[in-house]
C-alpha atoms as a PDB file:
ATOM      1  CA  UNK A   1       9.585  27.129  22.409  1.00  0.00           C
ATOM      2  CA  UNK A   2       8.827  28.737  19.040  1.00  0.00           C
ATOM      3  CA  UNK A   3       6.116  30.824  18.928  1.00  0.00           C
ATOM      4  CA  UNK A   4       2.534  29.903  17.215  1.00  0.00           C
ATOM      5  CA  UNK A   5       2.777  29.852  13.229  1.00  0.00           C
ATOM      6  CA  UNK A   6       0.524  30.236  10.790  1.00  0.00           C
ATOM      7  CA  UNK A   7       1.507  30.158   7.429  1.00  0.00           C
ATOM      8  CA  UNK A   8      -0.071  32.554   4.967  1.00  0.00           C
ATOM      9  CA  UNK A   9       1.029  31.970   1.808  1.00  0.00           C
ATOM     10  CA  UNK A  10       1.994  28.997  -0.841  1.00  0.00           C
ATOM     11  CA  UNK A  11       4.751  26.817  -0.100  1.00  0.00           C
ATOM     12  CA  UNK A  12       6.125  25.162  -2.760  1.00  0.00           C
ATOM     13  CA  UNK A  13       8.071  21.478  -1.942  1.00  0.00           C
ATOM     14  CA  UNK A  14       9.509  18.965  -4.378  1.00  0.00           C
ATOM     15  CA  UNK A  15      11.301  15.579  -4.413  1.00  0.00           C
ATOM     16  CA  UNK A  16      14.517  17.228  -4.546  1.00  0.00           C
ATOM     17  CA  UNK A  17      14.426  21.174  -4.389  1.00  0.00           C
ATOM     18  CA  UNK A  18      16.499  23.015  -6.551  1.00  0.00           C
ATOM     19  CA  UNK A  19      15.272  26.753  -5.717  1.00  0.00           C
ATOM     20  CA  UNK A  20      14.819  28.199  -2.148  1.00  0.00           C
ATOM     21  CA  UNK A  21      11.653  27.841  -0.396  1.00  0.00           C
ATOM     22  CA  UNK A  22       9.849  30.515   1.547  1.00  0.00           C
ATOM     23  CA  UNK A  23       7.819  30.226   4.311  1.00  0.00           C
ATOM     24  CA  UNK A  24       5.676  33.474   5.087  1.00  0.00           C
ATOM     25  CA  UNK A  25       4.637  33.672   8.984  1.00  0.00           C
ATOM     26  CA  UNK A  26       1.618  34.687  10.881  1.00  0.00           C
ATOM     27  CA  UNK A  27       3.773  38.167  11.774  1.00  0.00           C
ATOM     28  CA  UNK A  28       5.137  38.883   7.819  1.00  0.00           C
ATOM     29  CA  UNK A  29       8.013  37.691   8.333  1.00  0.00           C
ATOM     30  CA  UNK A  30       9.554  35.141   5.828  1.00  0.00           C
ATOM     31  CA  UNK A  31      11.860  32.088   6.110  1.00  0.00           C
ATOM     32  CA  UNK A  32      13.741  31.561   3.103  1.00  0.00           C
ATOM     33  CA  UNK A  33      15.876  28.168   2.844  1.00  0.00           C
ATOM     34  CA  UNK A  34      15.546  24.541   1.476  1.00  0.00           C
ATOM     35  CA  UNK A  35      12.913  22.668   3.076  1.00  0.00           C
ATOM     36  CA  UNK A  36      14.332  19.663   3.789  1.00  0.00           C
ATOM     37  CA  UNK A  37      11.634  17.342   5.050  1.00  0.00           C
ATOM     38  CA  UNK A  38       7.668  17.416   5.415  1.00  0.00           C
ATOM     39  CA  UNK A  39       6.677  14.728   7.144  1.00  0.00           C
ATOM     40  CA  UNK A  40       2.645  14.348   8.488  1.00  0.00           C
ATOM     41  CA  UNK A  41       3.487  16.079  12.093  1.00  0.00           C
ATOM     42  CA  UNK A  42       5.874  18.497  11.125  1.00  0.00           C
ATOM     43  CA  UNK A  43       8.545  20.199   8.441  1.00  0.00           C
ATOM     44  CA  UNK A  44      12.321  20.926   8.951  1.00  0.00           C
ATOM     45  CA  UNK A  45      13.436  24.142   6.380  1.00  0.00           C
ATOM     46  CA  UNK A  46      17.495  24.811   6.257  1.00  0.00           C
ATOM     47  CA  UNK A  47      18.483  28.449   6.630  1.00  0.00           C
ATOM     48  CA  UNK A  48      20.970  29.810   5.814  1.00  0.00           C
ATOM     49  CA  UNK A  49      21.500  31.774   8.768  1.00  0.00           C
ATOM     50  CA  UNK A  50      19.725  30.669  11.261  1.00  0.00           C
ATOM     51  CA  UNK A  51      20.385  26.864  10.381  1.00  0.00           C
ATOM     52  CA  UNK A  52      18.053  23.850  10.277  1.00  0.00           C
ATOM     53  CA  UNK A  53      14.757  24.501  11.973  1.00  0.00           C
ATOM     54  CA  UNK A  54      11.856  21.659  12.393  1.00  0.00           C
ATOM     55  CA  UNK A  55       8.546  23.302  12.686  1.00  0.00           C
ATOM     56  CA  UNK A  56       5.300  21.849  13.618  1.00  0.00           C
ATOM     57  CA  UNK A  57       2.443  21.431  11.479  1.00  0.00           C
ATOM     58  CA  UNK A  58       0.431  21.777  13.723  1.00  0.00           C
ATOM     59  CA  UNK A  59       1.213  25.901  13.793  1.00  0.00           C
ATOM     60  CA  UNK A  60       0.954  25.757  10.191  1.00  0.00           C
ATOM     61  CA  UNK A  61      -1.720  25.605   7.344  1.00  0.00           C
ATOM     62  CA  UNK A  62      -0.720  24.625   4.070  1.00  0.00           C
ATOM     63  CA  UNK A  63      -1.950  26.760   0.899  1.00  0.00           C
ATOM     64  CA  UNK A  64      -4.277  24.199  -0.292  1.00  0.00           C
ATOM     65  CA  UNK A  65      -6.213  24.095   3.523  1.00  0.00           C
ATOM     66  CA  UNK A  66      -5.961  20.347   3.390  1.00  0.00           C
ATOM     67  CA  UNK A  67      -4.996  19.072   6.643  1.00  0.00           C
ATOM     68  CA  UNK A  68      -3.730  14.997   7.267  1.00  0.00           C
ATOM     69  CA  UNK A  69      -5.910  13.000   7.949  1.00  0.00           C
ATOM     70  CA  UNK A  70      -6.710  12.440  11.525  1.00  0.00           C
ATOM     71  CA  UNK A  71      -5.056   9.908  13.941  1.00  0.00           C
ATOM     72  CA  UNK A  72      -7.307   7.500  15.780  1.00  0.00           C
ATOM     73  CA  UNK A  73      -9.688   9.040  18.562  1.00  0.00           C
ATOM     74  CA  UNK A  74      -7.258  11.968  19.031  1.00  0.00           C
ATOM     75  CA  UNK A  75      -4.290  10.294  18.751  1.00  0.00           C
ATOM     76  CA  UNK A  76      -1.114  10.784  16.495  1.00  0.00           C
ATOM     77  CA  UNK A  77      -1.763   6.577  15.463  1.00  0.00           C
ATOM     78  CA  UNK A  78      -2.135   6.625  11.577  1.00  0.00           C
ATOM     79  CA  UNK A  79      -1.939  10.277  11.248  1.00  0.00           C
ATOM     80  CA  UNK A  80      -1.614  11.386   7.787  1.00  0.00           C
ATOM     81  CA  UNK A  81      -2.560   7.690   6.009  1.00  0.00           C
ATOM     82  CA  UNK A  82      -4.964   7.113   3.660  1.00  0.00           C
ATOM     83  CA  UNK A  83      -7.276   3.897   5.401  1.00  0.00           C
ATOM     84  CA  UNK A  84     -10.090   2.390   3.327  1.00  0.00           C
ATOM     85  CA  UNK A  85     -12.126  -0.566   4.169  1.00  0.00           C
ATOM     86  CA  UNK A  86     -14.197  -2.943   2.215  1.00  0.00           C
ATOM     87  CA  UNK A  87     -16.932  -4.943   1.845  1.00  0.00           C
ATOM     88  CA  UNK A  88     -18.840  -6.953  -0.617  1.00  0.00           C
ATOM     89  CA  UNK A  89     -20.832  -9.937  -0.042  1.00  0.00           C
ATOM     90  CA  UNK A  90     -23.658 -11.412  -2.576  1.00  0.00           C
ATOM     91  CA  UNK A  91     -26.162 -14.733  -1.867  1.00  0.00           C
ATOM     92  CA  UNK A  92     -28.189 -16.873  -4.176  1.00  0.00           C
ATOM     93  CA  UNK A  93     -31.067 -18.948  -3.389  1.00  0.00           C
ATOM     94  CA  UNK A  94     -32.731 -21.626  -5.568  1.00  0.00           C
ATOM     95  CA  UNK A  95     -31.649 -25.251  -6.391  1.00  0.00           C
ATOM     96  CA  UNK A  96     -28.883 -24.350  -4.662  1.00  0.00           C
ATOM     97  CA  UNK A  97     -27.678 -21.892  -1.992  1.00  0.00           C
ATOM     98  CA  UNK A  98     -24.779 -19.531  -2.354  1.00  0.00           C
ATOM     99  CA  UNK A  99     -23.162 -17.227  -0.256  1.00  0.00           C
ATOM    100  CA  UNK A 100     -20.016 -14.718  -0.744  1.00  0.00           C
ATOM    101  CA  UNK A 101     -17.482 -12.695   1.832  1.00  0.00           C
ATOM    102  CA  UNK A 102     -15.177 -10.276   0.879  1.00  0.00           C
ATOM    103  CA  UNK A 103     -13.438  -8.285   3.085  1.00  0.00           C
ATOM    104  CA  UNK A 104     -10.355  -5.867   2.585  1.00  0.00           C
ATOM    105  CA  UNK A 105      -8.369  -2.969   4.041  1.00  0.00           C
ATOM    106  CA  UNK A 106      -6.018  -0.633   2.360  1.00  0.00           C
ATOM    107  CA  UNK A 107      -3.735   1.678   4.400  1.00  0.00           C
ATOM    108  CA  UNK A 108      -0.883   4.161   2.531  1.00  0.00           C
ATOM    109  CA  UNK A 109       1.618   6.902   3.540  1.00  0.00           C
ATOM    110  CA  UNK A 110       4.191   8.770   1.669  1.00  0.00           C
ATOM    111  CA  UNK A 111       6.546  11.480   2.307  1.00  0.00           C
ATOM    112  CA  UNK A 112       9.837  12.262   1.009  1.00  0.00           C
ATOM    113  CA  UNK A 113      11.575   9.967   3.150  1.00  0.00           C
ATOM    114  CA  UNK A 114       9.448   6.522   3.412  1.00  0.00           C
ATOM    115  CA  UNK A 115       6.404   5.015   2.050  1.00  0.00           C
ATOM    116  CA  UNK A 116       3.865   2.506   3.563  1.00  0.00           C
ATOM    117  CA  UNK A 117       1.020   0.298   2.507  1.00  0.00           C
ATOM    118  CA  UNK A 118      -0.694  -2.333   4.146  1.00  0.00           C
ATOM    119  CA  UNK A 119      -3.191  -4.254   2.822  1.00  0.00           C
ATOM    120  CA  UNK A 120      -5.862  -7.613   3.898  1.00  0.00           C
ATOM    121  CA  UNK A 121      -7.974  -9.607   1.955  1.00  0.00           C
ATOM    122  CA  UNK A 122      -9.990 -12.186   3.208  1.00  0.00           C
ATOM    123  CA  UNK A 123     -12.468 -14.249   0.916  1.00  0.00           C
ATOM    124  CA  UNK A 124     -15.121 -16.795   2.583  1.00  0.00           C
ATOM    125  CA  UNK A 125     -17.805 -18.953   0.041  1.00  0.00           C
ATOM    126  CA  UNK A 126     -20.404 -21.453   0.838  1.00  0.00           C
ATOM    127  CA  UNK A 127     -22.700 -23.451  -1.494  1.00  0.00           C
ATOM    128  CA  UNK A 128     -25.385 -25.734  -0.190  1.00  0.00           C
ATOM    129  CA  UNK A 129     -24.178 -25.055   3.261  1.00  0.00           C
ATOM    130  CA  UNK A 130     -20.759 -26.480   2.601  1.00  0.00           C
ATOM    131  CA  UNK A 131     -17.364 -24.268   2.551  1.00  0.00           C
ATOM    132  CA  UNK A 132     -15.583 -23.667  -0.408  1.00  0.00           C
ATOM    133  CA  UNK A 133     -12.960 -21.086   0.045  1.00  0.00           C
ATOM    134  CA  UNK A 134     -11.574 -19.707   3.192  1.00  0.00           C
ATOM    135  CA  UNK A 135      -8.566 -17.387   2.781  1.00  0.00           C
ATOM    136  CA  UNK A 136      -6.834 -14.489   3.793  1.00  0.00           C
ATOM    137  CA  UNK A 137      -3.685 -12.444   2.680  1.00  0.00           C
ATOM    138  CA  UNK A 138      -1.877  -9.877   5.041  1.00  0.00           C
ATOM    139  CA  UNK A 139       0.388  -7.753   3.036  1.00  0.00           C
ATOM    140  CA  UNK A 140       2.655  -4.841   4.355  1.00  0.00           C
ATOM    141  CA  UNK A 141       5.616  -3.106   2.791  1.00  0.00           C
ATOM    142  CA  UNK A 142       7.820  -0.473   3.823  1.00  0.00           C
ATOM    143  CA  UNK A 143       9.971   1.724   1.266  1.00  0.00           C
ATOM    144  CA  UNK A 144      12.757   3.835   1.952  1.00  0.00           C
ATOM    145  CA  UNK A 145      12.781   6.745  -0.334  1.00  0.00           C
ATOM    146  CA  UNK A 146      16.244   8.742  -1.506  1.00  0.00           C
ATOM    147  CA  UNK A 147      15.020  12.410  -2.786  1.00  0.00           C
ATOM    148  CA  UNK A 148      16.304  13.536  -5.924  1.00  0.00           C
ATOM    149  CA  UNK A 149      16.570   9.660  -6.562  1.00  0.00           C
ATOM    150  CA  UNK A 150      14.572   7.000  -8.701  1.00  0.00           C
ATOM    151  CA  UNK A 151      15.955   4.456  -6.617  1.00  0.00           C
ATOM    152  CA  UNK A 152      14.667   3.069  -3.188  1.00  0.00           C
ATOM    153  CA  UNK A 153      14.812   0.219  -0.863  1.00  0.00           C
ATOM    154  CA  UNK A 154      11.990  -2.083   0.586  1.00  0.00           C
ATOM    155  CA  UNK A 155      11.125  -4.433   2.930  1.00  0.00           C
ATOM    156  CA  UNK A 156       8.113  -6.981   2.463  1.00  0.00           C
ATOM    157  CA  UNK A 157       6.801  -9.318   4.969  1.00  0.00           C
ATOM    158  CA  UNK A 158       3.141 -11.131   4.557  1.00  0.00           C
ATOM    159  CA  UNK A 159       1.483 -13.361   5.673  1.00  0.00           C
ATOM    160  CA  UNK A 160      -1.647 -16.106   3.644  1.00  0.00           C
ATOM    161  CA  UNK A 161      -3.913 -18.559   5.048  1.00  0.00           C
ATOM    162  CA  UNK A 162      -5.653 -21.043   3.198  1.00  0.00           C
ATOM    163  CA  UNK A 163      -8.230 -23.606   4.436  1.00  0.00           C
ATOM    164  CA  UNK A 164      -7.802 -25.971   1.360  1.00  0.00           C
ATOM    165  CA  UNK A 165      -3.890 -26.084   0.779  1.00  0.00           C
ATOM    166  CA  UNK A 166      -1.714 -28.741   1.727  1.00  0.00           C
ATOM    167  CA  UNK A 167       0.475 -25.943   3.922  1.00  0.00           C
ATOM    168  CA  UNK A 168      -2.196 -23.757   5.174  1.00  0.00           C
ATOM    169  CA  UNK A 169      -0.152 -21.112   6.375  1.00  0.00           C
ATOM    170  CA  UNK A 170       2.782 -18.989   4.688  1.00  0.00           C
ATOM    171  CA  UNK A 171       4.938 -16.669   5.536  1.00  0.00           C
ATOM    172  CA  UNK A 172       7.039 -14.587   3.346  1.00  0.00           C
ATOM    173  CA  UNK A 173       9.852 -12.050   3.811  1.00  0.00           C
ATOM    174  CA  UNK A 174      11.319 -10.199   0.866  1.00  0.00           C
ATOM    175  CA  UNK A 175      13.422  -7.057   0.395  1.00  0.00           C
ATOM    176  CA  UNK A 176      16.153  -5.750  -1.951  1.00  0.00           C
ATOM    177  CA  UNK A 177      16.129  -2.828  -4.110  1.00  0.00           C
ATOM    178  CA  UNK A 178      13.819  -0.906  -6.299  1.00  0.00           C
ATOM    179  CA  UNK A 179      13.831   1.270  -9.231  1.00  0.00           C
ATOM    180  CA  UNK A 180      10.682   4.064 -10.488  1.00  0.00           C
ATOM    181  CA  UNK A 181      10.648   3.340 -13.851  1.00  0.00           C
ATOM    182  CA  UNK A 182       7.944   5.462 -14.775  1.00  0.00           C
ATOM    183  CA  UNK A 183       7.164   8.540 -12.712  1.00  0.00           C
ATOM    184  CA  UNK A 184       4.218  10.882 -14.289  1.00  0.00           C
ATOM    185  CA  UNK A 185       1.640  13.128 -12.803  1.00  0.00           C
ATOM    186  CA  UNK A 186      -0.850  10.319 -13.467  1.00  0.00           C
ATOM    187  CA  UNK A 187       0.836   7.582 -13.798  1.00  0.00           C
ATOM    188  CA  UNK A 188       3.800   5.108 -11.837  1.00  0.00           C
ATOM    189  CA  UNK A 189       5.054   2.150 -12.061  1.00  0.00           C
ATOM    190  CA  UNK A 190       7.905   0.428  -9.746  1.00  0.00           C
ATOM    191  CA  UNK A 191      10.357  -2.610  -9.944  1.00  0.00           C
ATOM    192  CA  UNK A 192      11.371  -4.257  -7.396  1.00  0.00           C
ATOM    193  CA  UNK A 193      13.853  -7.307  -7.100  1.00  0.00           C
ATOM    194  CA  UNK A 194      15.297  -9.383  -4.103  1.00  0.00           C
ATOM    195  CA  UNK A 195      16.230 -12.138  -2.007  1.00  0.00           C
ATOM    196  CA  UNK A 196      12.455 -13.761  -0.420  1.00  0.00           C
ATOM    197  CA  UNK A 197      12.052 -16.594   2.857  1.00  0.00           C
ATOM    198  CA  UNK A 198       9.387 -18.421   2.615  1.00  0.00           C
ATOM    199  CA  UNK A 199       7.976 -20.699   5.281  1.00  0.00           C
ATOM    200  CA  UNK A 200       5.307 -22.854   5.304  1.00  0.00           C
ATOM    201  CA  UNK A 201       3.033 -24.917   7.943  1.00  0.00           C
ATOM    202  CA  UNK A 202       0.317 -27.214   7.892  1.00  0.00           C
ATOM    203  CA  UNK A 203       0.141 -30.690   6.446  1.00  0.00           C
ATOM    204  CA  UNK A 204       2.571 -29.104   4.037  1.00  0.00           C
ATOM    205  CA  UNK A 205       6.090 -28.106   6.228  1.00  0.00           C
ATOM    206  CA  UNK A 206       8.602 -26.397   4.242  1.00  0.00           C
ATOM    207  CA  UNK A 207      10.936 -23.850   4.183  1.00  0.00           C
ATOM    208  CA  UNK A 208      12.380 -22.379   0.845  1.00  0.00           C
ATOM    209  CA  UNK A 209      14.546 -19.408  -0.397  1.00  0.00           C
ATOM    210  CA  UNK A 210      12.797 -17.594  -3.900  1.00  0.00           C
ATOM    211  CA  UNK A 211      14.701 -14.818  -5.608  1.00  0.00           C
ATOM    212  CA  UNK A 212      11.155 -12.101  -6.041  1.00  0.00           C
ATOM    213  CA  UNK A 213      10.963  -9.679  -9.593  1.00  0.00           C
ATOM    214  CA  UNK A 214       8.064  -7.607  -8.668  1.00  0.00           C
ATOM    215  CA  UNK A 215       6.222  -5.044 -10.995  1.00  0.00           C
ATOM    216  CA  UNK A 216       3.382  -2.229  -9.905  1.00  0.00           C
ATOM    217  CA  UNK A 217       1.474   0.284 -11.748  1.00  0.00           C
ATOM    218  CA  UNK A 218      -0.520   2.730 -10.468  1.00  0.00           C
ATOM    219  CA  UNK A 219      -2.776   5.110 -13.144  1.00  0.00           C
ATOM    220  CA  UNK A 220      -4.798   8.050 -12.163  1.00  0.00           C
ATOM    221  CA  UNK A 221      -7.216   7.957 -14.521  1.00  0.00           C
ATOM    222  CA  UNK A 222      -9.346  10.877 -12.983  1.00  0.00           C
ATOM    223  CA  UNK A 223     -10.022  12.173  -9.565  1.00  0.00           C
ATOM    224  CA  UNK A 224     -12.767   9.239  -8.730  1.00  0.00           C
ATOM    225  CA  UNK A 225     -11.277   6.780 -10.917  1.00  0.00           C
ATOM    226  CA  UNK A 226      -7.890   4.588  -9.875  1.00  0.00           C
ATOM    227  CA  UNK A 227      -6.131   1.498 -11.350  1.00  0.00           C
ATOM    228  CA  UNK A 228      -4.032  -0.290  -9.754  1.00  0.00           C
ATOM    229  CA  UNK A 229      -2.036  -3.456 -10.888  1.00  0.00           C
ATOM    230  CA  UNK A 230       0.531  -5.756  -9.761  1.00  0.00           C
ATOM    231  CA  UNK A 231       2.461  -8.961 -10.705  1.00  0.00           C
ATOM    232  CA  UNK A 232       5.114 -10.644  -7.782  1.00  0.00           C
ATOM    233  CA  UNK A 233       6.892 -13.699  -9.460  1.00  0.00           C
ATOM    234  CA  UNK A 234       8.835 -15.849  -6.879  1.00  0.00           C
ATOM    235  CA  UNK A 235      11.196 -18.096  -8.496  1.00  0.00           C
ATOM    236  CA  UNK A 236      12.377 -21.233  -6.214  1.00  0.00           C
ATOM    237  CA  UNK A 237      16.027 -21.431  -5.414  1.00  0.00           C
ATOM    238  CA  UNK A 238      16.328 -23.802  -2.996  1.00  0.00           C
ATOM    239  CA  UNK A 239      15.227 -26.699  -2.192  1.00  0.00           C
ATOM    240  CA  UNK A 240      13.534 -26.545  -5.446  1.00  0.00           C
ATOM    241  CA  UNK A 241      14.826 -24.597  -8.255  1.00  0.00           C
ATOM    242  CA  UNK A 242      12.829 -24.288 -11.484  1.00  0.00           C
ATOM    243  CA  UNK A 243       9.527 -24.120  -9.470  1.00  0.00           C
ATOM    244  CA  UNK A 244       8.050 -20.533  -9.183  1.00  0.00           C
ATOM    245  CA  UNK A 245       4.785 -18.894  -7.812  1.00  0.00           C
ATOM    246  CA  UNK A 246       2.956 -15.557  -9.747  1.00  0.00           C
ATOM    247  CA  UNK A 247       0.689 -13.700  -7.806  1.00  0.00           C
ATOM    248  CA  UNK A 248      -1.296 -11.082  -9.875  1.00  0.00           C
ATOM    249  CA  UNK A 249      -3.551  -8.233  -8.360  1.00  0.00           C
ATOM    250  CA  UNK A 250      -5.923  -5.947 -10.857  1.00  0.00           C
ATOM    251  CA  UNK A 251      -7.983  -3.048  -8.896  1.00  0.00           C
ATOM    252  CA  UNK A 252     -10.527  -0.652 -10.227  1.00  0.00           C
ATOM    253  CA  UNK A 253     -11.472   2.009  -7.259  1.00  0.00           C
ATOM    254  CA  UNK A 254     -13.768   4.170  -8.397  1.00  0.00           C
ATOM    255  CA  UNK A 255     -15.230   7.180  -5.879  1.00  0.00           C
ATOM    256  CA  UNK A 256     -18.756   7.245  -5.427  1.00  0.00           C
ATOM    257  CA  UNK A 257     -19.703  10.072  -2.333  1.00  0.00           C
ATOM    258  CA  UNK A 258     -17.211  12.417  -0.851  1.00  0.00           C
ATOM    259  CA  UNK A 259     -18.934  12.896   2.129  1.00  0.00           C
ATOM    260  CA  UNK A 260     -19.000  10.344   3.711  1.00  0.00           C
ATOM    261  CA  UNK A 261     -16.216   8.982   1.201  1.00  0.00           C
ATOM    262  CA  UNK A 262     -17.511   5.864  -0.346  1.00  0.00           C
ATOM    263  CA  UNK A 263     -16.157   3.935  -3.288  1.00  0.00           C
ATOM    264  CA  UNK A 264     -16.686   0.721  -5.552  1.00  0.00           C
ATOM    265  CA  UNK A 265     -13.654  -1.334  -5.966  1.00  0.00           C
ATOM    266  CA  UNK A 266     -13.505  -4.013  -8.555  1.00  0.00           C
ATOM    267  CA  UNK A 267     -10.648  -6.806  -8.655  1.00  0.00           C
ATOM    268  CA  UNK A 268      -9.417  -9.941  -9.431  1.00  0.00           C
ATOM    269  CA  UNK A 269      -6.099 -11.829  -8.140  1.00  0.00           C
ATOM    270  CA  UNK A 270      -5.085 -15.134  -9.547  1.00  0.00           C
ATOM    271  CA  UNK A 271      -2.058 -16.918  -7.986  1.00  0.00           C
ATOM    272  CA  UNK A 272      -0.484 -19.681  -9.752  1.00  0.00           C
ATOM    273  CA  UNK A 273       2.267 -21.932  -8.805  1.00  0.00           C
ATOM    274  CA  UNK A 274       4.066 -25.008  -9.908  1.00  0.00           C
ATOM    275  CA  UNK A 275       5.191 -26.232  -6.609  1.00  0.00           C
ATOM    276  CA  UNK A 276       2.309 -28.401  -5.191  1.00  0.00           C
ATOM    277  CA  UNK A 277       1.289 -31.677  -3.335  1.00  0.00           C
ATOM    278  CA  UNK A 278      -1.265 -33.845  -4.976  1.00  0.00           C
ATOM    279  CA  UNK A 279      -4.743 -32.493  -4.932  1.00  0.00           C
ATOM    280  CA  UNK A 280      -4.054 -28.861  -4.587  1.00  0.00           C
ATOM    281  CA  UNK A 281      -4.694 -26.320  -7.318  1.00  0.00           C
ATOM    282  CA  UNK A 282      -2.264 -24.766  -9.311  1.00  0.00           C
ATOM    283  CA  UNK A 283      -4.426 -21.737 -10.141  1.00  0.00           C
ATOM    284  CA  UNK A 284      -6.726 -20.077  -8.085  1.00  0.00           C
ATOM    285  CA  UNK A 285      -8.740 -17.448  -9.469  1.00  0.00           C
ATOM    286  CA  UNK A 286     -10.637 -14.538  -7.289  1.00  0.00           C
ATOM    287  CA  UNK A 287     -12.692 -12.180  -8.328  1.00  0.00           C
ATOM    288  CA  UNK A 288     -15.142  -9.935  -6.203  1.00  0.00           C
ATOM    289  CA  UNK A 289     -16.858  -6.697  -5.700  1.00  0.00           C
ATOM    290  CA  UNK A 290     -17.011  -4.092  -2.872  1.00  0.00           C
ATOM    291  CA  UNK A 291     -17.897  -0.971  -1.250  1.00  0.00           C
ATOM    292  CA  UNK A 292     -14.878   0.987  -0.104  1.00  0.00           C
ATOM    293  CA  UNK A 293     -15.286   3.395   3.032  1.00  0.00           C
ATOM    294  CA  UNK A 294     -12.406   5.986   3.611  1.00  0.00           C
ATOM    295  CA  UNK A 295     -12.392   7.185   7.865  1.00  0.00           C
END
């Protein structure tokens, strides 16, 4: 059992680390190796002599005093993620009557090794007591990072519902490669390319295969000020090929409070597709407003 840690002094970690790291210990002593993984729990450093070591974060403080953020009610679930929820909703009464739903989560983690993100969106409108627009998109993605590399892997299965399409539910499964082709302090953006299923129930039955070229941008513009954009193109191979579906995401977070952490988000998606059954849309348009609490 190693013996309670506390480190005292910076520790510097990179992608890929070209110079040794040093870890400085509650006693004085110092670790000097390559820290080979940090990882929300704990971090493994290779020594030279006294070989690979994983040590708990838990015994250790990092330089900054930031700590992950905290599981659910004590727990290790969703240690270390960013989670933000949303809301927005907005009514209108006169010669006619108006009400709007938006609701949203946003959960991310990253370390060296493997990123997540999952993300909902469900939208609900009602004029004159009649419903217009019922829908909701369940997105999740897991990336599998190389260090030192530009290069990772992903898998990406979702899930939409839609009250007034012919098929009424879809599921999708992608994955394939990706590629950083822009990796700043501020700013990143990512392509990503593969194989996609796609199945769909409801009035509509179908199954299809699509061949996905993905692009998303992330920009830091400040601290309390994120944008965040994204454009998935699904190209029909079979049974179908020509037809093709673009689904495009634009987000504007911007940090209100830090304590508690509120935020206004402003987006807009539009999905359009060529593929349809008579009387469905081939565009549909969203745009909507919310408040954003981080927990």
């Amino acid at each position: 059992m190693w013996p309670r840690l506390w480190m005292v002094s910076a520790l510097c970690l990179h992608a890929a680390v070209a110079a040794a790291d040093t870890v400085v210990l509650a006693n004085g002593d110092e670790l000097t190796g390559e820290v080979v993984e940090w990882a929300v729990d704990h971090l493994v450093i290779d020594h030279p002599q006294l070989g690979r070591m994983r040590l708990s974060l838990e015994q250790l403080e990092m330089d900054t005093g930031e700590r992950p953020t905290p599981g659910f009610f004590g727990t290790t679930f969703l240690r270390g993620w960013s989670r933000t929820i949303d809301l927005g909703w907005n009514g209108k009464q006169g010669n006619t009557e108006n009400s709007n739903l938006t609701l949203g989560s946003n959960f991310r983690y990253e370390d060296d090794w493997k990123r997540w993100r999952f993300r909902t969106r469900y939208f609900f409108n009602t004029s004159d007591g009649t419903t217009e627009d019922n829908n909701a998109r369940v997105d999740l993605r897991r990336d599998w990072l190389f260090p030192g590399s530009r290069w990772f892997a992903f898998v990406a299965p979702s899930y939409q519902y839609d009250q007034f399409e012919s098929w009424q539910h879809r599921t999708v499964l992608a994955a394939g490669p990706g590629f950083n082709l822009v990796n700043r302090e501020a700013q990143s953006l990512d392509v990503r390319v593969g194989p996609v299923f796609t199945r769909e129930f409801g009035e509509r039955q179908q199954a299809q295969a699509d061949a996905l070229f993905a692009l998303d941008y992330t920009w830091n513009i400040t601290s309390q000020l994120v944008l965040s954009l994204s454009n998935q193109l699904f190209s029909e191979v079979n049974p179908n090929p020509g037809e093709f579906r673009n689904l495009t995401i634009g987000e504007l977070r911007i940090r209100l409070t830090e304590r508690p952490k509120l935020s206004l988000l402003l987006g807009a998606e539009n999905e359009y597709e060529t593929d349809i059954e008579p009387g469905d849309k081939a565009n549909d348009l969203k745009y909507y407003v919310s408040l954003g609490l981080d927990f």
